[in-house]
N, C-alpha and C. Protein backbone atom coordinates (compact mmCIF):
# COMPACT_ATOMS: atom_id res chain seq x y z
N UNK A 1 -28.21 33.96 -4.86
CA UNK A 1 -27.53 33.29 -5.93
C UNK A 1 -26.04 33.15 -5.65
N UNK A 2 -25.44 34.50 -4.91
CA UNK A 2 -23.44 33.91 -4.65
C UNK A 2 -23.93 32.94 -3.48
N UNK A 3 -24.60 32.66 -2.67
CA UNK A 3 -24.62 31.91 -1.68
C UNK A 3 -24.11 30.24 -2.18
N UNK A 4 -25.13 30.39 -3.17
CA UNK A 4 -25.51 28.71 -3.78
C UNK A 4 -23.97 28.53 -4.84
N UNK A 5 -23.85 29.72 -5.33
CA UNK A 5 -22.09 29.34 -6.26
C UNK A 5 -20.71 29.52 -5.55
N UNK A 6 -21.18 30.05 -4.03
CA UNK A 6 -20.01 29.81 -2.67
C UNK A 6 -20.11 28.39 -2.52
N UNK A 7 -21.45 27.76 -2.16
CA UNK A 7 -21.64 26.36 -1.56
C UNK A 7 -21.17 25.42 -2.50
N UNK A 8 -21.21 25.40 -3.84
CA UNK A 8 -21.08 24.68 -5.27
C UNK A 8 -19.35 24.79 -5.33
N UNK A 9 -18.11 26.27 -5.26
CA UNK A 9 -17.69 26.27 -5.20
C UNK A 9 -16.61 25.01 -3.61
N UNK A 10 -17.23 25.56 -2.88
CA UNK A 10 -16.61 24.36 -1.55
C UNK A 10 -17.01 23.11 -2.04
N UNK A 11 -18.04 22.72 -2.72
CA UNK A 11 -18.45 21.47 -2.47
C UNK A 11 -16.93 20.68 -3.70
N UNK A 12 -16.98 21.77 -4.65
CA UNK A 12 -15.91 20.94 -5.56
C UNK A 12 -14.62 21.49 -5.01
N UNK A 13 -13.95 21.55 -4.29
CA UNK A 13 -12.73 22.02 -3.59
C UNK A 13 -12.58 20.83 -2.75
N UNK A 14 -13.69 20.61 -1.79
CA UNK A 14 -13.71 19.25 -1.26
C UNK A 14 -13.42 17.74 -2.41
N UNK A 15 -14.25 17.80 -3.21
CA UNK A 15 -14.25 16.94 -4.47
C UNK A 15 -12.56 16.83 -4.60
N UNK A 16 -12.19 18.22 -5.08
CA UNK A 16 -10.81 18.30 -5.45
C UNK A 16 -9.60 17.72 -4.21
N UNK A 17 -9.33 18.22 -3.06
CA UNK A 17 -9.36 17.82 -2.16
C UNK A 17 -8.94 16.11 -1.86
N UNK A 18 -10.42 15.54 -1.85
CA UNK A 18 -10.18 13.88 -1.64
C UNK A 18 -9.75 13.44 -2.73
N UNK A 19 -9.97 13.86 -3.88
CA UNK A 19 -9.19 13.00 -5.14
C UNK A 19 -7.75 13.20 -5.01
N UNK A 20 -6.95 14.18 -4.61
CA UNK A 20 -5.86 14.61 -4.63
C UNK A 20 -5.23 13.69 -3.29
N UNK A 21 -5.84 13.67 -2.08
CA UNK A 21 -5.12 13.02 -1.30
C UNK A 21 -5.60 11.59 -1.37
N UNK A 22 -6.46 11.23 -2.43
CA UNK A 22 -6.51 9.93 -2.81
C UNK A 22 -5.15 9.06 -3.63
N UNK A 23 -5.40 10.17 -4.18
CA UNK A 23 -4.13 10.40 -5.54
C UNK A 23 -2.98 9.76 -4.88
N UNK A 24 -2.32 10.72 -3.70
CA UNK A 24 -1.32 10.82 -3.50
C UNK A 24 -1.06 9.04 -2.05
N UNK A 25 -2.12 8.83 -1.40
CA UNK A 25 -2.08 7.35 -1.40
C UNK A 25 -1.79 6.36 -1.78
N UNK A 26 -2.52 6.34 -3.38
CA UNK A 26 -2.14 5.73 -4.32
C UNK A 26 -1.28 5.61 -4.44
N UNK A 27 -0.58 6.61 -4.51
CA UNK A 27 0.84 6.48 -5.15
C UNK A 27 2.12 5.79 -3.97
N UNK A 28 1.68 5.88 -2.86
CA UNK A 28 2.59 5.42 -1.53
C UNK A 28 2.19 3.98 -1.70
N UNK A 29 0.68 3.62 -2.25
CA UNK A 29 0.52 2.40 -2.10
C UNK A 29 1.01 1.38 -3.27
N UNK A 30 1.34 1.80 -4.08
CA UNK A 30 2.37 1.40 -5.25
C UNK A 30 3.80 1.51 -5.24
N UNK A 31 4.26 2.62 -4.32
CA UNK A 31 5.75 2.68 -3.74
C UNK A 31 5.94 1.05 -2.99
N UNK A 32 5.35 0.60 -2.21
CA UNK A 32 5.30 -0.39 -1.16
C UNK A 32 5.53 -1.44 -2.11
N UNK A 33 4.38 -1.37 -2.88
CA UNK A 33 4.15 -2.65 -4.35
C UNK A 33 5.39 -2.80 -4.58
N UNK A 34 5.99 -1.91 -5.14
CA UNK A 34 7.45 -2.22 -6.08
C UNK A 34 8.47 -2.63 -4.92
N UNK A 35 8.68 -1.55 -3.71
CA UNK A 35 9.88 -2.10 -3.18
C UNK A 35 9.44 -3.90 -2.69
N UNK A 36 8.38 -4.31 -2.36
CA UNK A 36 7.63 -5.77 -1.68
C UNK A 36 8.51 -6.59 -3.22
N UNK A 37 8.35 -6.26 -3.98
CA UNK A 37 8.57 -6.95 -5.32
C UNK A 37 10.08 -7.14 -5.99
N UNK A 38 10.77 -5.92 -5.44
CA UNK A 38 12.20 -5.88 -5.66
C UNK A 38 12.43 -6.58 -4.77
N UNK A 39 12.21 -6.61 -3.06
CA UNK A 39 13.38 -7.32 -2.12
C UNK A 39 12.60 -8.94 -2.67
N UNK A 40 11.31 -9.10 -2.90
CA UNK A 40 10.60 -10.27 -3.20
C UNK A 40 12.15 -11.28 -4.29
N UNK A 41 12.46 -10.34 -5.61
CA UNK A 41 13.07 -11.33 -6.41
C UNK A 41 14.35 -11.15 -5.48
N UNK A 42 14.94 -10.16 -4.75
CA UNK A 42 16.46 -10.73 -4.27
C UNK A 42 16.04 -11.76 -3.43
N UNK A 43 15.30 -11.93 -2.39
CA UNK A 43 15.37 -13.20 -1.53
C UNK A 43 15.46 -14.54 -1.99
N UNK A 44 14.59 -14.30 -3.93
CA UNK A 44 14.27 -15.56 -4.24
C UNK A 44 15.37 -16.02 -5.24
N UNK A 45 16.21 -15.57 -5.04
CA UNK A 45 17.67 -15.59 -6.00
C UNK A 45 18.77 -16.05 -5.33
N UNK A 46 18.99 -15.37 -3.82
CA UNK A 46 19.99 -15.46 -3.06
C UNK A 46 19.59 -16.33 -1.85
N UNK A 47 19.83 -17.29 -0.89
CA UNK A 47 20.06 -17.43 0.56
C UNK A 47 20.13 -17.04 1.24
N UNK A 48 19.88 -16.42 2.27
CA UNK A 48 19.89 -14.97 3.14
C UNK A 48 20.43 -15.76 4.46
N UNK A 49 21.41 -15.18 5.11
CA UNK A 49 22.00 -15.75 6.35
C UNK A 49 20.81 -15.27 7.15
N UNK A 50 21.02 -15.83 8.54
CA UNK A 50 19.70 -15.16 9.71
C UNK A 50 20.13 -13.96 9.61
N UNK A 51 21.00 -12.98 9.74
CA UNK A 51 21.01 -11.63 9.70
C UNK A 51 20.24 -11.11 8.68
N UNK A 52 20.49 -11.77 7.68
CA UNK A 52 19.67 -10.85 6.45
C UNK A 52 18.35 -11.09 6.73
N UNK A 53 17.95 -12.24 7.19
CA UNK A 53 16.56 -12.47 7.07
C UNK A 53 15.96 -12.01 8.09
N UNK A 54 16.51 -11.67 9.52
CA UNK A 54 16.13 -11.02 10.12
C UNK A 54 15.85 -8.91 9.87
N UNK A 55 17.17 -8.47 8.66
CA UNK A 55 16.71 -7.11 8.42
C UNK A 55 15.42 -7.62 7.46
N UNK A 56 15.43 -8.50 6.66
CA UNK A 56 14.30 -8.38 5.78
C UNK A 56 13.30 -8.46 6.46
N UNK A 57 12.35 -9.41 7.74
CA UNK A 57 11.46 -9.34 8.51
C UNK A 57 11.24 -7.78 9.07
N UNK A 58 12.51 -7.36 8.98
CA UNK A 58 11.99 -5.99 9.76
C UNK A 58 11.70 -4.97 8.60
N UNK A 59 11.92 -4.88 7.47
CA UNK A 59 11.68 -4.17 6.61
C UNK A 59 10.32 -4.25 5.94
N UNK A 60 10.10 -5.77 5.97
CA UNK A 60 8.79 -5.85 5.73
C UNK A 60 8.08 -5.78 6.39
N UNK A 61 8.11 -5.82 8.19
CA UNK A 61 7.38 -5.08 8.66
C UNK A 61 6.98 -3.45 8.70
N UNK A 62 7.68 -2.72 8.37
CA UNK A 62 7.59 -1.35 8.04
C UNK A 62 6.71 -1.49 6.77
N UNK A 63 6.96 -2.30 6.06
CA UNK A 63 5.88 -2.28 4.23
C UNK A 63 4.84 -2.46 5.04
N UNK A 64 4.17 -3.48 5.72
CA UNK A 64 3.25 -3.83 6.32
C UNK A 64 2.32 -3.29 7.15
N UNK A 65 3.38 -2.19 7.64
CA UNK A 65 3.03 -0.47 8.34
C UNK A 65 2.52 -0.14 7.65
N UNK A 66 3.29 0.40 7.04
CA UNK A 66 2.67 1.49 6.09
C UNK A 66 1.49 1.53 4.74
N UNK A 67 1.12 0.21 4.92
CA UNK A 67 0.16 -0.33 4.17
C UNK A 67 -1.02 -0.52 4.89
N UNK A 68 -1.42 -0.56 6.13
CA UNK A 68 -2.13 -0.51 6.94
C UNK A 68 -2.78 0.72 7.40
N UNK A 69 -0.82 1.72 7.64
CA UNK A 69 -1.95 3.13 7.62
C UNK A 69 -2.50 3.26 6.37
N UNK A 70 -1.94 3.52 5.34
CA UNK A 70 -2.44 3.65 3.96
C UNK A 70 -4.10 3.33 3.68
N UNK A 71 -4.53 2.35 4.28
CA UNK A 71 -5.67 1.43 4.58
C UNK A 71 -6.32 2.16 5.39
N UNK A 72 -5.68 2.43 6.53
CA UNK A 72 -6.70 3.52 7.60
C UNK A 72 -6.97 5.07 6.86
N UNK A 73 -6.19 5.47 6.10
CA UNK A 73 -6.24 6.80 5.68
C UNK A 73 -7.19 6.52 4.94
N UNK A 74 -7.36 5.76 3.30
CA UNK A 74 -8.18 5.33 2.90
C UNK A 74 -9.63 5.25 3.28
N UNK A 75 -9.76 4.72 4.29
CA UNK A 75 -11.01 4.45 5.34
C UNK A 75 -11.58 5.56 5.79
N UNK A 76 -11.18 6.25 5.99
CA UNK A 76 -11.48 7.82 6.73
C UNK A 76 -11.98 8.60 5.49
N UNK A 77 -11.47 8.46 4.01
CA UNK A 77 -11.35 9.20 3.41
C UNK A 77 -12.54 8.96 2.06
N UNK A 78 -13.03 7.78 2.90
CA UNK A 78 -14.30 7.10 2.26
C UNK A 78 -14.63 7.58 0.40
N UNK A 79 -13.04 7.31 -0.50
CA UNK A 79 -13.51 7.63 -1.79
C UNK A 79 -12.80 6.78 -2.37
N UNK A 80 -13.13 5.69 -3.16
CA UNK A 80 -12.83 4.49 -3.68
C UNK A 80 -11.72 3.28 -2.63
N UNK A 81 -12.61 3.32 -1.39
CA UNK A 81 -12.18 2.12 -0.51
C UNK A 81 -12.15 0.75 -0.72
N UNK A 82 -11.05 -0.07 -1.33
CA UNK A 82 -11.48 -1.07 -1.11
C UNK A 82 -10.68 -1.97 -0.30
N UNK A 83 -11.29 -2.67 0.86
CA UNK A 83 -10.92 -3.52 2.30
C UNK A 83 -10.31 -4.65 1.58
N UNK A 84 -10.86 -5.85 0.83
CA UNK A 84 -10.42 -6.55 0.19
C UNK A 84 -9.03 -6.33 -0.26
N UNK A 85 -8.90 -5.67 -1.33
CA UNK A 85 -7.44 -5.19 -1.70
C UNK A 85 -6.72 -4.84 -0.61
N UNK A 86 -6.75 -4.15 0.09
CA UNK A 86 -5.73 -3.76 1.22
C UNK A 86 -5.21 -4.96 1.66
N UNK A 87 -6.41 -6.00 2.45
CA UNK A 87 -6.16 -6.96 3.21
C UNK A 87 -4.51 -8.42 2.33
N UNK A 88 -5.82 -8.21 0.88
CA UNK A 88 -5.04 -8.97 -0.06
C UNK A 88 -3.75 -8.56 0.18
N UNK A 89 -3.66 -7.39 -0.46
CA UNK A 89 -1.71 -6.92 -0.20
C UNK A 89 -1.47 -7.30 1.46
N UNK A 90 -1.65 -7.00 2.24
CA UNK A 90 -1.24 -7.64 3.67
C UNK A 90 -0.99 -9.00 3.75
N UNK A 91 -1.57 -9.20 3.24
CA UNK A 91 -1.90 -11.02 3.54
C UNK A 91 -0.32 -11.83 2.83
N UNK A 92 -0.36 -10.77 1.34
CA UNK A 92 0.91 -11.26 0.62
C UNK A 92 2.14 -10.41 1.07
N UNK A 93 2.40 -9.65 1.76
CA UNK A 93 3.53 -8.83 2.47
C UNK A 93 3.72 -9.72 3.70
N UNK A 94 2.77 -10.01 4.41
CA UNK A 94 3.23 -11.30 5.58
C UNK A 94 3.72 -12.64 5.03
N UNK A 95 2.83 -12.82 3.68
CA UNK A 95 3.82 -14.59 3.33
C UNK A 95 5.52 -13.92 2.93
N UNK A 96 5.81 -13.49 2.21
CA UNK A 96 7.07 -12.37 1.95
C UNK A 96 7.62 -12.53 2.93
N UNK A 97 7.32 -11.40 4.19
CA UNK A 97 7.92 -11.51 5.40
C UNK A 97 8.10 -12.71 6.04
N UNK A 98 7.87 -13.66 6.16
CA UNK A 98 7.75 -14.70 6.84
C UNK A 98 8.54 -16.02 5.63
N UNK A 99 8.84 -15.30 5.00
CA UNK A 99 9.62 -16.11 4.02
C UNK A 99 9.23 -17.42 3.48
N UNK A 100 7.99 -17.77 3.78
CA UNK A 100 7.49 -19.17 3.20
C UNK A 100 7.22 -19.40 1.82
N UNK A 101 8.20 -18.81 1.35
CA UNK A 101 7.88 -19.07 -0.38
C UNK A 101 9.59 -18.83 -1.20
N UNK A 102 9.80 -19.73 -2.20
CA UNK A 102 11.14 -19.41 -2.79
C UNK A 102 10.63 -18.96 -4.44
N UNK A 103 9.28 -18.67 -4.93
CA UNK A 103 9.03 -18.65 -5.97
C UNK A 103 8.48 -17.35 -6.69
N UNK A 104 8.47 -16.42 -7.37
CA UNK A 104 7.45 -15.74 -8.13
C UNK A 104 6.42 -16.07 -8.55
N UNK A 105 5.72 -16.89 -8.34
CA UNK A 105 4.25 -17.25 -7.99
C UNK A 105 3.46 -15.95 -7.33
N UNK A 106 4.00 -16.18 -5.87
CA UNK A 106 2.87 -14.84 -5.76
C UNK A 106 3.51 -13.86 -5.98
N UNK A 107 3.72 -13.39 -6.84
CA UNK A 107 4.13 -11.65 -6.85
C UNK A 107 3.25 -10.84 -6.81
N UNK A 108 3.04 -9.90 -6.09
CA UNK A 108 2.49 -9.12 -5.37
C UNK A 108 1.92 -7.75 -6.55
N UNK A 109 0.57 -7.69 -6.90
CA UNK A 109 0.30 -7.39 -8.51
C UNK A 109 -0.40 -5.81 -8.01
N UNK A 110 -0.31 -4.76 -8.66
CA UNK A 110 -0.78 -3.70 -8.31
C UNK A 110 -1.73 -3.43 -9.08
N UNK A 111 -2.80 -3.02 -8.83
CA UNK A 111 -4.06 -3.00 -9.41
C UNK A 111 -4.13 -1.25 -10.29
C-alpha cells in the first residue's frame, strides 16, 4: 500500500512539475507578446532611419528566438502544445521584423 501512495505521490509532483514549467513559458511567451506590440506601435508612429531599422530587425530577431525556443520547450514538454499558435506568432514577428506593414491591423493578440 506505501508503494502505490509513493507512485501516486511522484506521479502528481510530475503533474505539478509540467504545469509549473508550463506556467512559467507562458509567461515568457506573453513577455515577447507585449514587447512585439510596444516596438510594433513605435515603428508605426515614427520613421525609423536605416539605423533604427536595422536595431529593430535585430531585436526582433531575438523575439523570434526566443519564441521558437519557447516552442521547442513546449514540444518536449508535451502539455497543452499548440504548433499552430507558435507558428502564427512567428509568422507575425517576421511581418514586424521585416517591416512590411505601417498599420495596427495585425497586432499581434495573445491568447
Amino acid at each position: 500500500m506505501e508503494i502505490i501512495n509513493y507512485y501516486k505521490y511522484l506521479q502528481e509532483m510530475e503533474e505539478w512539475q509540467a504545469y509549473y514549467y508550463y506556467t512559467s513559458l507562458h509567461f515568457r511567451l506573453r513577455k515577447v507578446i507585449r514587447q512585439a506590440n510596444w516596438n510594433k506601435t513605435i515603428i508605426t508612429k515614427f520613421e525609423l532611419s536605416n539605423n533604427d531599422i536595422e536595431i529593430h530587425k535585430h531585436r526582433f530577431d531575438r523575439l523570434i528566438d526566443e519564441t521558437k525556443e519557447i516552442g521547442e520547450k513546449w514540444k518536449e514538454l508535451k502539455y497543452q502544445y499548440d504548433e499552430q499558435r507558435i507558428n502564427k506568432i512567428i509568422t507575425q514577428l517576421t511581418k514586424i521584423r521585416n517591416y512590411g506593414h505601417k498599420t495596427n491591423s495585425t497586432k499581434v493578440q495573445p491568447k
